[in-house]
Structure formats: C-alpha cells, structure tokens
C-alpha atoms as a PDB file:
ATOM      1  CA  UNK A   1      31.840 -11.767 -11.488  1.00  0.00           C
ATOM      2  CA  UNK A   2      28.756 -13.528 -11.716  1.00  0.00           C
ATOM      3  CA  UNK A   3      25.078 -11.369 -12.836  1.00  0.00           C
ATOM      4  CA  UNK A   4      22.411 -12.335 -10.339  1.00  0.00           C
ATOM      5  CA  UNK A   5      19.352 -14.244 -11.906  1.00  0.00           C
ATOM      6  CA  UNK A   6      16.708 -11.922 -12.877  1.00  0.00           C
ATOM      7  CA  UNK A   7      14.195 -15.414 -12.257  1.00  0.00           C
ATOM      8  CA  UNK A   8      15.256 -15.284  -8.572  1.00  0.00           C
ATOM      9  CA  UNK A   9      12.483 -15.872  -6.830  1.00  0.00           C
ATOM     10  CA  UNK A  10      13.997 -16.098  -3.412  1.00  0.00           C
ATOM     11  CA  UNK A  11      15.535 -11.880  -4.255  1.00  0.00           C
ATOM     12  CA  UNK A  12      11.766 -10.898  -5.405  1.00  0.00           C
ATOM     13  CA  UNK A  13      10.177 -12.334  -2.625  1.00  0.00           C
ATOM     14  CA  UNK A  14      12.874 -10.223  -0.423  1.00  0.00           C
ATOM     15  CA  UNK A  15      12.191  -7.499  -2.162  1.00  0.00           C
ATOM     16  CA  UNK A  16       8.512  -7.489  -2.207  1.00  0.00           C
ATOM     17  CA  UNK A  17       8.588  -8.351   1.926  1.00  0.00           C
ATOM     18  CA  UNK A  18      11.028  -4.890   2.497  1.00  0.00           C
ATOM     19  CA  UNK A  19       8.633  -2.826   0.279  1.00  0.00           C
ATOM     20  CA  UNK A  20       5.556  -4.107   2.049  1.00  0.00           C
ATOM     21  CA  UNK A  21       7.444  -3.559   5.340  1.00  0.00           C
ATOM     22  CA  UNK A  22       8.721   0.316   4.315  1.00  0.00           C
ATOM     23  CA  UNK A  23       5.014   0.533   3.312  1.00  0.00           C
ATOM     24  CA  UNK A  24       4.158  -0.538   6.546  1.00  0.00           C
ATOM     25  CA  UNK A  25       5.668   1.351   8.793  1.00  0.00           C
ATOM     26  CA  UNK A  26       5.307   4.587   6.480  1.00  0.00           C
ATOM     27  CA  UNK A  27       1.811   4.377   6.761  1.00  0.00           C
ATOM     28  CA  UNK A  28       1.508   4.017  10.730  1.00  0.00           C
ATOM     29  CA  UNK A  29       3.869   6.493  10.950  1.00  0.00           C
ATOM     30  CA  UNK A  30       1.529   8.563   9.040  1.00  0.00           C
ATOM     31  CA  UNK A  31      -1.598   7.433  10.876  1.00  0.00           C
ATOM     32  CA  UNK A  32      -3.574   9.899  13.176  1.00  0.00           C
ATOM     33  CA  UNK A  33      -7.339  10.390  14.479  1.00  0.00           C
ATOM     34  CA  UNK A  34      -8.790  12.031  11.230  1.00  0.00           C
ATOM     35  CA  UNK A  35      -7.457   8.390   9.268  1.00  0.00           C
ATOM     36  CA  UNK A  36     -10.995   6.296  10.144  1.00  0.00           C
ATOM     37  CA  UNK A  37     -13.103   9.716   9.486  1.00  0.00           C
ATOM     38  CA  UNK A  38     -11.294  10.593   6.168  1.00  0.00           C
ATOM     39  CA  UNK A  39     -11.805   6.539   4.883  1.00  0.00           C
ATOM     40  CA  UNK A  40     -15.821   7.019   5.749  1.00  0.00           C
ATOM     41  CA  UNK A  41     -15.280  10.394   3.605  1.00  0.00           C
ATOM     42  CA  UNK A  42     -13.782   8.865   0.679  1.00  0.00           C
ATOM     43  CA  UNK A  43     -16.053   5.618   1.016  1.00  0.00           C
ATOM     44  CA  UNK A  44     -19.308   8.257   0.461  1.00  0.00           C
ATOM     45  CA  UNK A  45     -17.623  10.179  -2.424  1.00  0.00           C
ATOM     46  CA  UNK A  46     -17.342   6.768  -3.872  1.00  0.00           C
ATOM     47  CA  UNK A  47     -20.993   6.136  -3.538  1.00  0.00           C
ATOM     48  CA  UNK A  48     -21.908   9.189  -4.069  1.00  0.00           C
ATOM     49  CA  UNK A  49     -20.465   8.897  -7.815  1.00  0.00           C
ATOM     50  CA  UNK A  50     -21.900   5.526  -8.817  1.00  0.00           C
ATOM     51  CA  UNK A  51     -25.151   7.004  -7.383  1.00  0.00           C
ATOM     52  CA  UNK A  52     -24.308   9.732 -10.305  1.00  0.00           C
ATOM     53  CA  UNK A  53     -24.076   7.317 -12.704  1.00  0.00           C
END
C-alpha cells in the first residue's frame, strides 16, 4: 500500500479548488438583499475606528 506524497501538488491544488468551490456556493447560498447594505455597514465601522485612532 503505497502513502500518498504529502508534496503533491496536483492533490493541494484539488483540494484548494473544492474548498474555494464549497466556499462558493455556501456563500451565494447565503446571499440576500441586506448583503450590499451590511458590507457599506461594516466598511463605516471600519472607518469609523481608524478615525478613532
């Protein structure tokens, strides 16, 4: 029984493609209306604190 290379770059780069596409999908599952007005809410609390600063 052979151990599969842990330098496989070909399995990473799988790997990395299926989480990016479960990521994907999870988040337009997730996506509704509110999703533009809550990113301009967190953008300003951003500002807001390095305004604080």
């Amino acid at each position: 029984m052979a151990n599969s290379n842990p330098n496989d770059t070909k399995l990473e780069q799988q790997r990395a493609e299926s989480a990016t596409a479960a990521l994907k999908s999870q988040t337009e599952d997730n996506h509704t209306e509110d999703t533009d007005a809550a990113a301009d809410r967190i953008a300003d609390n951003l500002k807001s604190a390095k305004e604080d600063k």
